[in-house]
Protein backbone atom coordinates (compact mmCIF):
# COMPACT_ATOMS: atom_id res chain seq x y z
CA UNK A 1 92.40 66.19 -208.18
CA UNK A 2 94.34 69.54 -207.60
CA UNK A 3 95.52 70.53 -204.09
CA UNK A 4 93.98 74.08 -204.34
CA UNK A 5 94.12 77.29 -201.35
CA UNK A 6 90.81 77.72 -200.07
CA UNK A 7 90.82 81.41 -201.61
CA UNK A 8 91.29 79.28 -205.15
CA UNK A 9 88.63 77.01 -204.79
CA UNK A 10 85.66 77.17 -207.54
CA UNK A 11 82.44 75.29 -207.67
CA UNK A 12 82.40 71.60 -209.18
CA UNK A 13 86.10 70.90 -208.57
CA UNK A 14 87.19 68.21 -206.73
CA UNK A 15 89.94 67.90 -203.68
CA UNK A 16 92.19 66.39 -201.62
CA UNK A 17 94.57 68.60 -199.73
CA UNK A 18 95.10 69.27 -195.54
CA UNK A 19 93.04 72.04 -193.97
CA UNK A 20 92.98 72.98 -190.38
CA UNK A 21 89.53 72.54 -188.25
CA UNK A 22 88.22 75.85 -186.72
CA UNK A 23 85.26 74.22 -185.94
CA UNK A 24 83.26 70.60 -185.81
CA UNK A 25 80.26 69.47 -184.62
CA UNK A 26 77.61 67.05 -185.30
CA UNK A 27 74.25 67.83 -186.33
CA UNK A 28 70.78 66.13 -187.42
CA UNK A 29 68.82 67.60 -190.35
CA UNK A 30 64.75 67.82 -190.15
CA UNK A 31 64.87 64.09 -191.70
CA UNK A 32 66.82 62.94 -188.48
CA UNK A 33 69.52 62.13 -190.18
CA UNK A 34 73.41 62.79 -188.46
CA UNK A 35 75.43 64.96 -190.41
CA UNK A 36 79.24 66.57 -189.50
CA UNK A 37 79.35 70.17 -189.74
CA UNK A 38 82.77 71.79 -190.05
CA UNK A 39 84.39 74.81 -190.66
CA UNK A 40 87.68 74.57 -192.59
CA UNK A 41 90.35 76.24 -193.16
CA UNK A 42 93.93 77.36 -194.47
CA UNK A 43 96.11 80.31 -194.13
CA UNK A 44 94.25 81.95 -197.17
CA UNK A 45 90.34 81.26 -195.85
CA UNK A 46 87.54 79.44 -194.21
CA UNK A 47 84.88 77.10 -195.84
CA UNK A 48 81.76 75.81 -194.53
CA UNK A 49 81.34 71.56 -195.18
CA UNK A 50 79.42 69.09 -194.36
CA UNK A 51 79.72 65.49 -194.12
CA UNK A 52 76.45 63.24 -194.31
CA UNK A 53 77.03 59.73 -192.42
CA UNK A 54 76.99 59.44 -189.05
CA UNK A 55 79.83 57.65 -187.68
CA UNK A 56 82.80 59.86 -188.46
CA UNK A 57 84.01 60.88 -185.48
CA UNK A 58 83.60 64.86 -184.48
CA UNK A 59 87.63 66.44 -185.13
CA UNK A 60 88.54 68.64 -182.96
CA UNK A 61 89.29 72.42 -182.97
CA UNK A 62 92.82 73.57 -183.58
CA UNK A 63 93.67 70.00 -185.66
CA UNK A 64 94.63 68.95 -189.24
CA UNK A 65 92.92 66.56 -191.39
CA UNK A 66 93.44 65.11 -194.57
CA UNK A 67 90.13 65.80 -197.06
CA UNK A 68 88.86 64.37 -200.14
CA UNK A 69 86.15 66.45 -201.36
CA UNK A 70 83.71 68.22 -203.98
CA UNK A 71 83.16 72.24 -203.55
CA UNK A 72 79.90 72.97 -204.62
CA UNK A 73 77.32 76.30 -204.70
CA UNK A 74 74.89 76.41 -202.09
CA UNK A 75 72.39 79.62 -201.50
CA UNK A 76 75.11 81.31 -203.31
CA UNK A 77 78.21 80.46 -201.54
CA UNK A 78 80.88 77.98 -201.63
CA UNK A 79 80.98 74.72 -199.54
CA UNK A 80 82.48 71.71 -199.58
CA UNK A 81 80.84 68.05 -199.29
CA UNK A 82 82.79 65.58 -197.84
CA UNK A 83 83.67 62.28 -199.33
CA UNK A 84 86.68 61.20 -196.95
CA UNK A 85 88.00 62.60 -193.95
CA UNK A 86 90.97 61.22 -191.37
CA UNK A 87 93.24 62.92 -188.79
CA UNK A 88 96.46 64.09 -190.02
CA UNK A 89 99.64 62.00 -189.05
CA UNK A 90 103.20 63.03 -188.28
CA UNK A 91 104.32 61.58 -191.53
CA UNK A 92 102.01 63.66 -193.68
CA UNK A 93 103.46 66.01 -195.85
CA UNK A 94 101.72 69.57 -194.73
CA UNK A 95 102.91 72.81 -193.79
CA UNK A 96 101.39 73.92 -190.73
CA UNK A 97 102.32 77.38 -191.80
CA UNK A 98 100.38 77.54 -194.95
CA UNK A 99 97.42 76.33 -192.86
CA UNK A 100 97.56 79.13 -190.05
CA UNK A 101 96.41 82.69 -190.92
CA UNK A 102 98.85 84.54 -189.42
CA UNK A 103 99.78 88.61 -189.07
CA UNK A 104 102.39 89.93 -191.45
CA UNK A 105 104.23 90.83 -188.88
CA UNK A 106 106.07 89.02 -186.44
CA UNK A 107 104.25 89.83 -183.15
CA UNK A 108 107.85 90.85 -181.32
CA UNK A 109 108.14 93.77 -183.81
CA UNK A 110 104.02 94.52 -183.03
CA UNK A 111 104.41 94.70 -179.63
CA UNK A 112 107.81 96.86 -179.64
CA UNK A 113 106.04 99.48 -181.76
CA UNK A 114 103.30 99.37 -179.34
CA UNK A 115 105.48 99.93 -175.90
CA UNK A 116 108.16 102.06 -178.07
CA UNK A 117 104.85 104.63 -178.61
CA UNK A 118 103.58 104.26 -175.03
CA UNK A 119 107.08 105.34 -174.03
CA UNK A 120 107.47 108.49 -175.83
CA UNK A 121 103.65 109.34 -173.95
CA UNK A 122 104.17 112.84 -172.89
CA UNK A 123 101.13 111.89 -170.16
CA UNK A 124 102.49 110.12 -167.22
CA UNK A 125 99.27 109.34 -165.84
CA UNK A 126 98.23 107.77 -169.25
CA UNK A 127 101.75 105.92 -169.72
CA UNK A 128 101.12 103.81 -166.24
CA UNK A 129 97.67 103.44 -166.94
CA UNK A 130 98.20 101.95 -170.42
CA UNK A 131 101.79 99.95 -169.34
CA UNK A 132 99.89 98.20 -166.54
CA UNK A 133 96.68 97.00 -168.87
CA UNK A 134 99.19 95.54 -171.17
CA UNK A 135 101.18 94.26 -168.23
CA UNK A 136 97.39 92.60 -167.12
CA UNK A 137 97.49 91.09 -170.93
CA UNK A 138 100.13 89.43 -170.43
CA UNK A 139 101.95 86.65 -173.09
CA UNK A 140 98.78 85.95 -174.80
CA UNK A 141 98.68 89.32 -176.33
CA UNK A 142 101.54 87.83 -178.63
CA UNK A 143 99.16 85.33 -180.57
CA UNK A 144 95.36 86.36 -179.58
CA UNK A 145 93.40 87.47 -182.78
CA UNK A 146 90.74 89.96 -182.88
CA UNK A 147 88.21 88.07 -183.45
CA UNK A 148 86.67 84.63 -184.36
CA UNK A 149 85.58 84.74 -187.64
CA UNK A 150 85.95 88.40 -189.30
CA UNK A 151 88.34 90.88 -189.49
CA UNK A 152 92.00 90.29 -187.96
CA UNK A 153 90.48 86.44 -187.23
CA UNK A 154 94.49 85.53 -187.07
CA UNK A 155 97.04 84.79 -184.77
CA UNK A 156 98.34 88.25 -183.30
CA UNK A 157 95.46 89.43 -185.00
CA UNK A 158 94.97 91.49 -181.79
CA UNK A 159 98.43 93.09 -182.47
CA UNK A 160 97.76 93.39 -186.27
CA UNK A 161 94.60 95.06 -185.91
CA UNK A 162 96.14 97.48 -182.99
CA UNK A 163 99.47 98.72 -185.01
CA UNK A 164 96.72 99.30 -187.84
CA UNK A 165 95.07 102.08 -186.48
CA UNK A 166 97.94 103.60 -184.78
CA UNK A 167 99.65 103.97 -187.69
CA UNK A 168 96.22 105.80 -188.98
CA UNK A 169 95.82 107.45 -185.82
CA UNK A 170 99.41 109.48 -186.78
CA UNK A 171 98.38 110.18 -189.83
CA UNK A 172 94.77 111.55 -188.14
CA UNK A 173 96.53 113.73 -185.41
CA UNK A 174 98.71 115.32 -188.19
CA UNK A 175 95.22 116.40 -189.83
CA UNK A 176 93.22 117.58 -186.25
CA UNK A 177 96.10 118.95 -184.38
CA UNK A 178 93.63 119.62 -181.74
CA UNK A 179 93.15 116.26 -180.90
CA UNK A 180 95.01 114.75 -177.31
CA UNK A 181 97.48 112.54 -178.98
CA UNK A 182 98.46 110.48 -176.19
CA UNK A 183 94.32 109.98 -174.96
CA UNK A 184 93.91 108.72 -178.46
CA UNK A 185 96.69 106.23 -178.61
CA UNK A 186 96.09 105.10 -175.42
CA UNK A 187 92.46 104.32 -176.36
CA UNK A 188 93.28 102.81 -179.28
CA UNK A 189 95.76 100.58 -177.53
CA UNK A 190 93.43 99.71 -174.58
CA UNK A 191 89.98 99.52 -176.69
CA UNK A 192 90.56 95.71 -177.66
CA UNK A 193 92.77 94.39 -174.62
CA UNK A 194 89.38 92.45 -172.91
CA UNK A 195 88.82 90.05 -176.27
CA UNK A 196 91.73 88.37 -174.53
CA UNK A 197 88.52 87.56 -171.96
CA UNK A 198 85.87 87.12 -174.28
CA UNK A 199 87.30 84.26 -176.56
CA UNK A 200 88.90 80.84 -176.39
CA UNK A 201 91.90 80.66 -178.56
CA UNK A 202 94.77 78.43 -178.69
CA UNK A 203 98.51 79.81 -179.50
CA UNK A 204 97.48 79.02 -183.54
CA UNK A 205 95.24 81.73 -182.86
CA UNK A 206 92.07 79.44 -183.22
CA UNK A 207 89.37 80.38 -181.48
CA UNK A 208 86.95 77.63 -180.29
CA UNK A 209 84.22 79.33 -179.11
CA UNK A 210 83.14 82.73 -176.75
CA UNK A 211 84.47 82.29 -172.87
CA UNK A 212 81.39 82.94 -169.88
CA UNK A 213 83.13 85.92 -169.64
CA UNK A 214 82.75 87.14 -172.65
CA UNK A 215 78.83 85.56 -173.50
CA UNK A 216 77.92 87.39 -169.89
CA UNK A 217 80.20 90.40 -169.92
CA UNK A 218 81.68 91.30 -173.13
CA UNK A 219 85.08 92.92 -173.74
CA UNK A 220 83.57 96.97 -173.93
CA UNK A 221 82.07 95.99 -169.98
CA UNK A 222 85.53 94.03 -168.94
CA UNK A 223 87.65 96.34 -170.27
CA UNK A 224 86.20 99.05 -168.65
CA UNK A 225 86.26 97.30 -165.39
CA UNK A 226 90.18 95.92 -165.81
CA UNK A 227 90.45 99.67 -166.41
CA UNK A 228 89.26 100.53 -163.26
CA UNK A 229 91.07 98.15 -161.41
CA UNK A 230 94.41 99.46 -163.07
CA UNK A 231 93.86 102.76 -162.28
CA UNK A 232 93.18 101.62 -158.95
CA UNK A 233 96.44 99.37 -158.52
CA UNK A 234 98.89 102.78 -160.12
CA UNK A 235 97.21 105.24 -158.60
CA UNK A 236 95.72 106.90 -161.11
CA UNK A 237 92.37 108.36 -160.50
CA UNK A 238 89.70 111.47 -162.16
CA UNK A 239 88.84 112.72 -165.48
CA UNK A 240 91.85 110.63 -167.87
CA UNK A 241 90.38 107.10 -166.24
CA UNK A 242 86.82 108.20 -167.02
CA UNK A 243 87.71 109.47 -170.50
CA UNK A 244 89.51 106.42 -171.32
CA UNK A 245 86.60 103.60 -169.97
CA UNK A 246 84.32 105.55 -172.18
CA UNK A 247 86.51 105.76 -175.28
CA UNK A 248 86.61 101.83 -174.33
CA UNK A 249 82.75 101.18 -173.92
CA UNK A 250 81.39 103.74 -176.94
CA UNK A 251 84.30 102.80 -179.96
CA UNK A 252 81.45 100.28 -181.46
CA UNK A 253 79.37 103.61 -182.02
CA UNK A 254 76.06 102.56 -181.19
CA UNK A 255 73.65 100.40 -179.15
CA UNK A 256 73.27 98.16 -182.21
CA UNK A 257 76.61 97.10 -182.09
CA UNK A 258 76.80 96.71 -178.52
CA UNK A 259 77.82 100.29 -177.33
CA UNK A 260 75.96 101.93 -174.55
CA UNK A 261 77.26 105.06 -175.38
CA UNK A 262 78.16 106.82 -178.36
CA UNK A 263 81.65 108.68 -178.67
CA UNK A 264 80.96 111.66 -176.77
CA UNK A 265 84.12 113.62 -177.59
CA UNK A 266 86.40 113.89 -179.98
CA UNK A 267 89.05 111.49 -179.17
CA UNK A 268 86.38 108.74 -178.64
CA UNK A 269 84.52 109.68 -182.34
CA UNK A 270 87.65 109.08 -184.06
CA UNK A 271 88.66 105.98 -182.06
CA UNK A 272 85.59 104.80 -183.16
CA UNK A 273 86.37 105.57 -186.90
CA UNK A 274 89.85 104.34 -186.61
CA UNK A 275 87.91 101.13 -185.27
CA UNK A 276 86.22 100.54 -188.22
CA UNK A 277 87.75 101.74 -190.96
CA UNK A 278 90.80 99.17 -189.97
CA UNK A 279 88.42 96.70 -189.81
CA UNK A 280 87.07 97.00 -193.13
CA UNK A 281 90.05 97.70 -194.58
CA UNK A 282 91.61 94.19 -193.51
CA UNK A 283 88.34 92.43 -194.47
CA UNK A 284 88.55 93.95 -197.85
CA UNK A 285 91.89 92.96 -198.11
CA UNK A 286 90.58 89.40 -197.80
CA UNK A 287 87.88 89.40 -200.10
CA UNK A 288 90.16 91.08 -202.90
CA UNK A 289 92.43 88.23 -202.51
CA UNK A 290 89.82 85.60 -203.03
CA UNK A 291 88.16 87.81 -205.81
CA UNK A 292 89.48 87.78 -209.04
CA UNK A 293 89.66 91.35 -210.80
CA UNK A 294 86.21 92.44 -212.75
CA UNK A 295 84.43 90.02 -210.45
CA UNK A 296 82.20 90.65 -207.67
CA UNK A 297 82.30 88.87 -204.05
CA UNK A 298 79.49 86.67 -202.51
CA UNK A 299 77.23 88.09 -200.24
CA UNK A 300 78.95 89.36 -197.46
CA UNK A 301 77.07 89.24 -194.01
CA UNK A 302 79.35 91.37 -192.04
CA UNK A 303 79.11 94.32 -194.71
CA UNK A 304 76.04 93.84 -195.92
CA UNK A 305 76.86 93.59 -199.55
CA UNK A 306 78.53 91.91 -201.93
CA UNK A 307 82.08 93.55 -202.69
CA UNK A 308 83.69 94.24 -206.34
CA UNK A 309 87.09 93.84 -206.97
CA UNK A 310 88.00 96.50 -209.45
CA UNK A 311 90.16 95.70 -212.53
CA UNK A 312 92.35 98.83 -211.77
CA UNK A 313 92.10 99.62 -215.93
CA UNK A 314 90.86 103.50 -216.62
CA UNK A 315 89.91 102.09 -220.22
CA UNK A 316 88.32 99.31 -219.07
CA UNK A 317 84.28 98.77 -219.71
């Protein structure tokens, strides 16, 4: 039995390797029989598996355990059925860090670039605004990720995803001179900052589930309100606070995706872009990681599609 990555794994091999739990819970099928549903993972994926007895006890978020099991194709996609399961011990021989997707950055150098840009802000008004939101962040800006399960789902994900688009937003005020620099950094800096609300994660950068806050409120409604207490705290007030809560509550683009507003000027429209084209881009990244070359992807929900991964070859058929 090989001790394969997750990205690696094919159907009708068999396992036994250490994978870290993003989620557990137990479940009864339409028979009434009591079945463990997990979500596992490593540093290079996630797999869905199930484990059909009902006296293994539920593992919990955020641990390791040791697993012996078959990966099989179901509807299409990969999953794994269980034959053994236990708690990982002290004495096992795993790397945590091969188990933990992680940014490829070290967060300290994330978070400099970030506060070395919002100190060369020509806007003073936008510098305080944007200093005291991350100041309202606080420490678990360092390891939050962006989201739970798609793009950025990493520790400092949140950082990852951030440095991303300002990097493209440089690049995108070079081509629209026009544009406010400093109203689009700061939006881009400030659009994410309430996830740190909406999820539970641990400092792996596992997140557990969605917080009340964020099932009731949402980050685009709680960042817009943390805005509006920080304005109110520096004593910054008028147009540049209202510009920047609705660069904050419009970047998903439309109602669909939870916006009540679309971008309604230019700043916001390409914060919005910037949004998702950094998105994609990392969850392409992914898939063409776990895809080998000439092959398509599975089905993927987010996108809609399944993804190919090109062979690169101008002669090739």
């Amino acid at each position: 039995m090989e001790n394969l990555t997750i990205s690696r794994l094919q159907a009708n091999t068999r396992i036994t390797t250490f994978l870290l739990v993003r989620y557990a819970e137990r479940r009864t099928d339409k028979n009434g029989n009591s079945y463990l549903d997990m979500n596992l993972a490593d540093k290079t994926g996630e797999i869905n598996c199930k484990k059909w007895d009902g006296d293994t006890p539920v593992p919990a978020a955020g641990s390791v355990v040791k697993v012996q099991a078959t990966v099989q194709d179901y509807n299409g996609r990969l999953q794994m059925r269980i034959e053994k399961i236990r708690e990982a011990t002290e004495d096992d021989p795993y790397d945590l860090s091969q188990l933990v997707a992680a940014a490829p950055e070290k967060p300290e150098v994330m978070n400099r670039e970030i506060l070395d840009t919002v100190e060369k802000f020509k806007d003073e008004d936008l510098k305080k605004l944007v200093l005291e939101m991350l100041r309202i962040a606080g420490d678990r800006l360092m390891y939050f990720p962006a989201a739970q399960r798609m793009h950025h789902a990493e520790r400092s994900g949140l950082l990852h995803h951030t440095t991303g688009m300002l990097r493209t937003a440089e690049k995108m005020l070079e081509c629209y001179p026009f544009l406010h620099g400093d109203l689009l950094r700061a939006g881009v800096i400030l659009h994410d900052l309430a996830k740190i609300d909406e999820m539970k994660s641990d400092e792996l950068g596992n997140v557990t589930d969605y917080t009340r806050d964020g099932l009731l409120i949402g980050h685009l409604v709680r960042g817009v309100a943390t805005l509006h207490q920080a304005a109110e705290h520096v004593g910054v007030k008028g147009e540049k606070v209202a510009l920047l809560e609705h660069m904050i509550i419009s970047h998903h683009g439309i109602a669909e995706y939870g916006s009540p507003r679309k971008p309604m000027f230019p700043e916001a429209e390409v914060l919005h872009w910037l949004d998702i084209l950094d998105a994609r881009m990392n969850e392409m990244q992914g898939i063409m990681e776990r895809t080998p070359a000439g092959s398509f992807s599975e089905n993927i929900k987010s996108l809609e599609r399944r993804i190919y991964h090109p062979m690169y070859e101008m002669d090739a058929e």
